[in-house]
PDB file of N, CA and C in Angstrom:
ATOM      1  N   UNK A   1       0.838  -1.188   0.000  1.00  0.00           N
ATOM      2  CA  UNK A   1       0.000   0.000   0.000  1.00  0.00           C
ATOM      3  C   UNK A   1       0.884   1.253   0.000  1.00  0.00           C
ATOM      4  N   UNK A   2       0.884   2.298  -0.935  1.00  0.00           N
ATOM      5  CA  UNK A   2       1.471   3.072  -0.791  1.00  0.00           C
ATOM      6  C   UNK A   2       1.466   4.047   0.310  1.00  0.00           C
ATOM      7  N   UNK A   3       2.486   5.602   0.896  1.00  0.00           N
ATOM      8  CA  UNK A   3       2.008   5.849   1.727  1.00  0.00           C
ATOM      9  C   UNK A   3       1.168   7.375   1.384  1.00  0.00           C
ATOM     10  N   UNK A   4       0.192   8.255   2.160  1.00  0.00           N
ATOM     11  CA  UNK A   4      -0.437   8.826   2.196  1.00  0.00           C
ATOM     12  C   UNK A   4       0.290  10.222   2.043  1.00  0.00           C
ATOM     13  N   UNK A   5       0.061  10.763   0.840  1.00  0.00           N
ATOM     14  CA  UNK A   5       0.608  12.229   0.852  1.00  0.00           C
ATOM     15  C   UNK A   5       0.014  13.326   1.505  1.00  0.00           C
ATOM     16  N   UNK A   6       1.016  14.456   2.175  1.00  0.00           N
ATOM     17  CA  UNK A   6       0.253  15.296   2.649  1.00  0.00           C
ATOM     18  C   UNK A   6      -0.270  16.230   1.559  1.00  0.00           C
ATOM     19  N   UNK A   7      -1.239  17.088   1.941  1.00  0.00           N
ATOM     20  CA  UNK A   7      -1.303  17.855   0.864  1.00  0.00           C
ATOM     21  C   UNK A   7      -0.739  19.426   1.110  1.00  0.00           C
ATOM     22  N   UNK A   8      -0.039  19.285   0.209  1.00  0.00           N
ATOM     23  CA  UNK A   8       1.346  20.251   0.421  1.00  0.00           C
ATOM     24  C   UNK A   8       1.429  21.850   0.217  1.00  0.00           C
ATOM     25  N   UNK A   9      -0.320  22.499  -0.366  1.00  0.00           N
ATOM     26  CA  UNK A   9      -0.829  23.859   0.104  1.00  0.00           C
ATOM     27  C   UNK A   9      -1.314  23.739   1.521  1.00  0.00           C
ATOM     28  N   UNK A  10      -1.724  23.166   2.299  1.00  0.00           N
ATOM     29  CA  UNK A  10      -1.741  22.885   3.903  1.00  0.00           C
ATOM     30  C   UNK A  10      -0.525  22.859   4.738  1.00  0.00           C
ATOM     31  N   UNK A  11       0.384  22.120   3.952  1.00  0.00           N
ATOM     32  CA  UNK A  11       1.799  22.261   4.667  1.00  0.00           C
ATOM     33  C   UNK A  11       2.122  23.656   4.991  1.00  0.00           C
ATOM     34  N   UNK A  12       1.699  24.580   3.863  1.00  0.00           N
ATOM     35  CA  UNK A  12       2.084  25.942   3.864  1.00  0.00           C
ATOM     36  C   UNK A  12       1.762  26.745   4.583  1.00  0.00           C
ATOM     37  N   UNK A  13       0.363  26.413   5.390  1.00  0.00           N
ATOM     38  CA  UNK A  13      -0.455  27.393   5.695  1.00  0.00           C
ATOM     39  C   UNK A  13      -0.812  27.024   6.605  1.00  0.00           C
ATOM     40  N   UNK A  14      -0.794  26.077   7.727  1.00  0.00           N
ATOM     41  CA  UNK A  14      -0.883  25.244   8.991  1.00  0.00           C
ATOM     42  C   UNK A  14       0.143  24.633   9.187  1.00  0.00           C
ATOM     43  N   UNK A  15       0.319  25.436  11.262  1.00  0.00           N
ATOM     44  CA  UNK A  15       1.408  24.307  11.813  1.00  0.00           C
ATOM     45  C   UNK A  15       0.182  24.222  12.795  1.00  0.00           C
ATOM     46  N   UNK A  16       1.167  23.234  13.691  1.00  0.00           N
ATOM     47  CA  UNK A  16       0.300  22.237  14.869  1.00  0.00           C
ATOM     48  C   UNK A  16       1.314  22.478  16.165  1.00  0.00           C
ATOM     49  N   UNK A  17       0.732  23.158  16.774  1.00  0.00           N
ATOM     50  CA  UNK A  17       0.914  23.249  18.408  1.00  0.00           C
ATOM     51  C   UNK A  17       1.463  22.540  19.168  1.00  0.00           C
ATOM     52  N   UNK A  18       1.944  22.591  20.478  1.00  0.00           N
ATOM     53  CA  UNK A  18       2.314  21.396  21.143  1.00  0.00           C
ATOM     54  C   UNK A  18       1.106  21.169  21.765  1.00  0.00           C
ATOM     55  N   UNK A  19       0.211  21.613  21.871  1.00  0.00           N
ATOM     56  CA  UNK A  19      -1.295  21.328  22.803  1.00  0.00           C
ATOM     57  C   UNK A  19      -2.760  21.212  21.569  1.00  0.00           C
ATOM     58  N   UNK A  20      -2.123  20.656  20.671  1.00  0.00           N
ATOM     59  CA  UNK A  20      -2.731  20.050  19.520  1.00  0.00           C
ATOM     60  C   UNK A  20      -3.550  20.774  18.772  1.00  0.00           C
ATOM     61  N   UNK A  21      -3.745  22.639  18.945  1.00  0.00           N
ATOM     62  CA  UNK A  21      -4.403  22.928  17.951  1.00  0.00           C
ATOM     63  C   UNK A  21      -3.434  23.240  17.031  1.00  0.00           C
ATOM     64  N   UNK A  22      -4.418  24.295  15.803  1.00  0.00           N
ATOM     65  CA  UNK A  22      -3.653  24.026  14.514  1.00  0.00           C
ATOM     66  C   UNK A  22      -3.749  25.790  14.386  1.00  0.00           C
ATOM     67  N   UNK A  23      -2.882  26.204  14.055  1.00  0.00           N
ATOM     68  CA  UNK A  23      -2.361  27.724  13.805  1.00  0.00           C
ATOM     69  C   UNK A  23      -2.961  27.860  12.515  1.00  0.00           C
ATOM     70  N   UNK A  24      -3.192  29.179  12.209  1.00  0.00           N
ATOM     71  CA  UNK A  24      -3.267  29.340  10.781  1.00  0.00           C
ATOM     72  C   UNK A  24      -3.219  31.477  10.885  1.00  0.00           C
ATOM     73  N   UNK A  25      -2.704  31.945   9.882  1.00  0.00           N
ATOM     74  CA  UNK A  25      -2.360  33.584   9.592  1.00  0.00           C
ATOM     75  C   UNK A  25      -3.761  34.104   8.927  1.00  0.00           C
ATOM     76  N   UNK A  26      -3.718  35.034   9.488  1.00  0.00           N
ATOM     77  CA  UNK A  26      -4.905  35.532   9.155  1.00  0.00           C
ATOM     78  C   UNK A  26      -5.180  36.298   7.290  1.00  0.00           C
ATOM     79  N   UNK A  27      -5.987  35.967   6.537  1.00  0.00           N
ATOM     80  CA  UNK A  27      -6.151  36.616   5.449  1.00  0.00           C
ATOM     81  C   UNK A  27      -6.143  37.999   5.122  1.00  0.00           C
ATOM     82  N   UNK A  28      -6.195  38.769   3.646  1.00  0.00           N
ATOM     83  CA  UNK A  28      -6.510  40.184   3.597  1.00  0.00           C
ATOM     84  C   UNK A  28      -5.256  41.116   3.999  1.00  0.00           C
ATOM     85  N   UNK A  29      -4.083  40.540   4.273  1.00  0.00           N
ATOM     86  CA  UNK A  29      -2.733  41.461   4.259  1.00  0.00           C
ATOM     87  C   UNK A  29      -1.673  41.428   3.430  1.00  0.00           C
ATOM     88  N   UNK A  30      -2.077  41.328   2.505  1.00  0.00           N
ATOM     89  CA  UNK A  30      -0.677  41.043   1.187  1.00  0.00           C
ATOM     90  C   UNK A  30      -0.816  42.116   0.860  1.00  0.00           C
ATOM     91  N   UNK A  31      -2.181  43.066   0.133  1.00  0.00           N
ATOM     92  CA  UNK A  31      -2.356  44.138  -0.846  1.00  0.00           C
ATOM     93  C   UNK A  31      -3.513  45.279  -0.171  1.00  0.00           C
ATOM     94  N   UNK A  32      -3.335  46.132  -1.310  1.00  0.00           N
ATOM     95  CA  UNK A  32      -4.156  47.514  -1.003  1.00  0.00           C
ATOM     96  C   UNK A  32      -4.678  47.514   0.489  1.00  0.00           C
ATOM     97  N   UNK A  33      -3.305  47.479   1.161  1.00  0.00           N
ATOM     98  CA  UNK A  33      -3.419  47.815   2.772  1.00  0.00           C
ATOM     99  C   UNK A  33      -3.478  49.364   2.616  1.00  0.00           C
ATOM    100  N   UNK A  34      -3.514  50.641   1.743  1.00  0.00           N
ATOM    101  CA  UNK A  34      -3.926  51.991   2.086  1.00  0.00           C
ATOM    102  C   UNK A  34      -5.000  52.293   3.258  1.00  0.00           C
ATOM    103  N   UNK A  35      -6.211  51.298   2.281  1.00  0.00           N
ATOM    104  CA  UNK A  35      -7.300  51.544   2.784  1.00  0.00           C
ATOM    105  C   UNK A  35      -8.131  51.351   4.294  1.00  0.00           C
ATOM    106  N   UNK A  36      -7.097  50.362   4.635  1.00  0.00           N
ATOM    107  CA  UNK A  36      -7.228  49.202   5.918  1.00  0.00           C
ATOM    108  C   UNK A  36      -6.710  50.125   7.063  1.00  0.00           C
ATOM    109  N   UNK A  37      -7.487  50.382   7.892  1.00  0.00           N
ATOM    110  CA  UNK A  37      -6.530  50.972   9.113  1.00  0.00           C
ATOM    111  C   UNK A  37      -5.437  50.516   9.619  1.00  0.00           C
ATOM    112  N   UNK A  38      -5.037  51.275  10.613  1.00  0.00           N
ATOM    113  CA  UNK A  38      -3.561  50.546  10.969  1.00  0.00           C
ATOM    114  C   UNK A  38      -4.195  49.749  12.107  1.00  0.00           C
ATOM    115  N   UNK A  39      -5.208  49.728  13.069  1.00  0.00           N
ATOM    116  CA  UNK A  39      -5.544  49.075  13.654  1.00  0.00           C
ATOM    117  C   UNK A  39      -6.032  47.459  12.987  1.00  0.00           C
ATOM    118  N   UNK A  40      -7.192  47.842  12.236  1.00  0.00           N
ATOM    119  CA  UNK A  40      -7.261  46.576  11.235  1.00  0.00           C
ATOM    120  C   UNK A  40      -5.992  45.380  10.900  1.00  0.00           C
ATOM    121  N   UNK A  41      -5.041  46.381  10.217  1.00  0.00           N
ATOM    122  CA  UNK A  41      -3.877  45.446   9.997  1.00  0.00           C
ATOM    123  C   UNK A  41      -2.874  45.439  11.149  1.00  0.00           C
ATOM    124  N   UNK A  42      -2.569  45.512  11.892  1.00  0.00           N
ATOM    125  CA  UNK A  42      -1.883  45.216  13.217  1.00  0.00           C
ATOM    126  C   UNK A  42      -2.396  43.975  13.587  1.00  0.00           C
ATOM    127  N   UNK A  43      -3.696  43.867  13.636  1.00  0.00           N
ATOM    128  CA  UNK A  43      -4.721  43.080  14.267  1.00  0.00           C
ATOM    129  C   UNK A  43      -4.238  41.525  13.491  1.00  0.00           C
ATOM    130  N   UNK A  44      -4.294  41.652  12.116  1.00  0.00           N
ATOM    131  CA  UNK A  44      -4.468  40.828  11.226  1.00  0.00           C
ATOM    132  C   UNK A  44      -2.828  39.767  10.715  1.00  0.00           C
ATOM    133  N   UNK A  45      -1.816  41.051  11.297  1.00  0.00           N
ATOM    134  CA  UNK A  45      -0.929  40.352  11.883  1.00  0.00           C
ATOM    135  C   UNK A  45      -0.863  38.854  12.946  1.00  0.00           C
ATOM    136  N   UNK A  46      -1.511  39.117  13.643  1.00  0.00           N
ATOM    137  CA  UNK A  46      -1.671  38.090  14.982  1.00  0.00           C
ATOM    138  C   UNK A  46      -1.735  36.262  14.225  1.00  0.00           C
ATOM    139  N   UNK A  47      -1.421  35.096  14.670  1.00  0.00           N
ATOM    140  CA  UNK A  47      -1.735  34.175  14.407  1.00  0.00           C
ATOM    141  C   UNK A  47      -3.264  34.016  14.944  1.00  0.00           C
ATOM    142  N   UNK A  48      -4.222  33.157  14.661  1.00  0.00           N
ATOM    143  CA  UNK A  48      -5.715  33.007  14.752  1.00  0.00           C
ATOM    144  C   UNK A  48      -5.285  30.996  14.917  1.00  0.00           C
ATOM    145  N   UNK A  49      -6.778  30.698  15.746  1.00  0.00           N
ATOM    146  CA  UNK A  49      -6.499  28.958  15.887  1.00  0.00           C
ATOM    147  C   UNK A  49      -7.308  28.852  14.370  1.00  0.00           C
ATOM    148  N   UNK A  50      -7.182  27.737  14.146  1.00  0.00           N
ATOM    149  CA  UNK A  50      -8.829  27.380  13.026  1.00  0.00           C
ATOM    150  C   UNK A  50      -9.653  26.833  13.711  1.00  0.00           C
ATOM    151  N   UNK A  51     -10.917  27.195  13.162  1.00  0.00           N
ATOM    152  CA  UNK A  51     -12.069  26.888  14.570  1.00  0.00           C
ATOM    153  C   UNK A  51     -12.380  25.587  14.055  1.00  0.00           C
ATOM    154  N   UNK A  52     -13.022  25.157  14.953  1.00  0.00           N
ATOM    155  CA  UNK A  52     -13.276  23.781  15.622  1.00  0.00           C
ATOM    156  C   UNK A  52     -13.835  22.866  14.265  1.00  0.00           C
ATOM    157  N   UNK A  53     -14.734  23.852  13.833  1.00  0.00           N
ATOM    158  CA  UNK A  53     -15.517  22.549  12.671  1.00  0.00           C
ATOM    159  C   UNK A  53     -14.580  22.650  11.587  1.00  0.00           C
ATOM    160  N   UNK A  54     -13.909  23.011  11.285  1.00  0.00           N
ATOM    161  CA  UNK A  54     -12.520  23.046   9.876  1.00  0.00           C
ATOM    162  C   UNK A  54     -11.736  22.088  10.641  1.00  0.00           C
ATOM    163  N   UNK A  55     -11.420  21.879  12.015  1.00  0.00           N
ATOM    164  CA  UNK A  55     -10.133  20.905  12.144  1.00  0.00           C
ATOM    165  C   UNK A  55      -9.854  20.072  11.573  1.00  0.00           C
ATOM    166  N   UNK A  56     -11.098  18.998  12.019  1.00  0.00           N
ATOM    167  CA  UNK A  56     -10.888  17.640  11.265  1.00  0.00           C
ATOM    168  C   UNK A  56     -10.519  17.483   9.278  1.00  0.00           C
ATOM    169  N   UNK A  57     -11.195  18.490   8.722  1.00  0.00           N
ATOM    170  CA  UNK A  57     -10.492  18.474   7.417  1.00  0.00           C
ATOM    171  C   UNK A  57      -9.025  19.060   7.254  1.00  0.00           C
ATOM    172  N   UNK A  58      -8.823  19.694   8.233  1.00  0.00           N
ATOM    173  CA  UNK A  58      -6.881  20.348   7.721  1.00  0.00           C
ATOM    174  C   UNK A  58      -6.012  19.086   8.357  1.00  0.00           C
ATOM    175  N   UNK A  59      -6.711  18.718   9.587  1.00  0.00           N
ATOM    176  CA  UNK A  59      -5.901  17.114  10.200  1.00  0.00           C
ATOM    177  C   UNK A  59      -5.833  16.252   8.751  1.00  0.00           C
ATOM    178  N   UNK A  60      -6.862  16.070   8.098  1.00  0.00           N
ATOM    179  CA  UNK A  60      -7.016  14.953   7.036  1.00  0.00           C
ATOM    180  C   UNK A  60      -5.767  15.312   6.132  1.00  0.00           C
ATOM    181  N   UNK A  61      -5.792  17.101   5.667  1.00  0.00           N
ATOM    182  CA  UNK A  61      -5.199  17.139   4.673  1.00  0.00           C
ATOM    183  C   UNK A  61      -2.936  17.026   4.812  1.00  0.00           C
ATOM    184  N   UNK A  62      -3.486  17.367   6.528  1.00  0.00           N
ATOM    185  CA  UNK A  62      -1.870  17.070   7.156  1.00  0.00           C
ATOM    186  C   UNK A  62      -1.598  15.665   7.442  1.00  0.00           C
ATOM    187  N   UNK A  63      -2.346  14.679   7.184  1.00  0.00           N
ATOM    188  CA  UNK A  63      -2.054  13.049   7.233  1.00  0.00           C
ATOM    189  C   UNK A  63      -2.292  13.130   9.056  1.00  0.00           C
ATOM    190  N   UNK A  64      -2.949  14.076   9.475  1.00  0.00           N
ATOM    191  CA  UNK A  64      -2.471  13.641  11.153  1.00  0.00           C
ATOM    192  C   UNK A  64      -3.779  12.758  11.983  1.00  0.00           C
ATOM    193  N   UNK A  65      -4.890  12.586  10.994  1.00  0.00           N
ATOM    194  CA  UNK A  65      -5.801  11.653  11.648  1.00  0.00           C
ATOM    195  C   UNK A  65      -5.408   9.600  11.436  1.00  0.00           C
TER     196      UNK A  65
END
């Protein structure tokens, strides 16, 4: 049986915690930040968890179930 690839745009964009949740960066800060306050994007800086009902599919797509 071969083995199970991760899928490797997930690799990019999720790590995993030592207390098992899963990190992910928040969207909306690459471009036309003019418009965006500086509060807005400060904010958007921050790492965010992924909420609860997405886990189980980013676990799938990281091979970690």
């Amino acid at each position: 049986m071969p083995k199970m690839k991760t899928n490797c745009s997930a690799k990019k964009r999720f790590t995993l915690t030592a207390s098992g949740k899963i990190k992910r960066k928040h969207a909306f800060k690459s471009h036309i930040l003019t418009k965006k306050s500086t509060k807005r994007k400060r904010n958007l800086t921050y790492f965010g968890d992924v909420h609860k009902s997405d886990q189980k599919n980013v676990k799938l797509m990281l091979n970690m179930l």
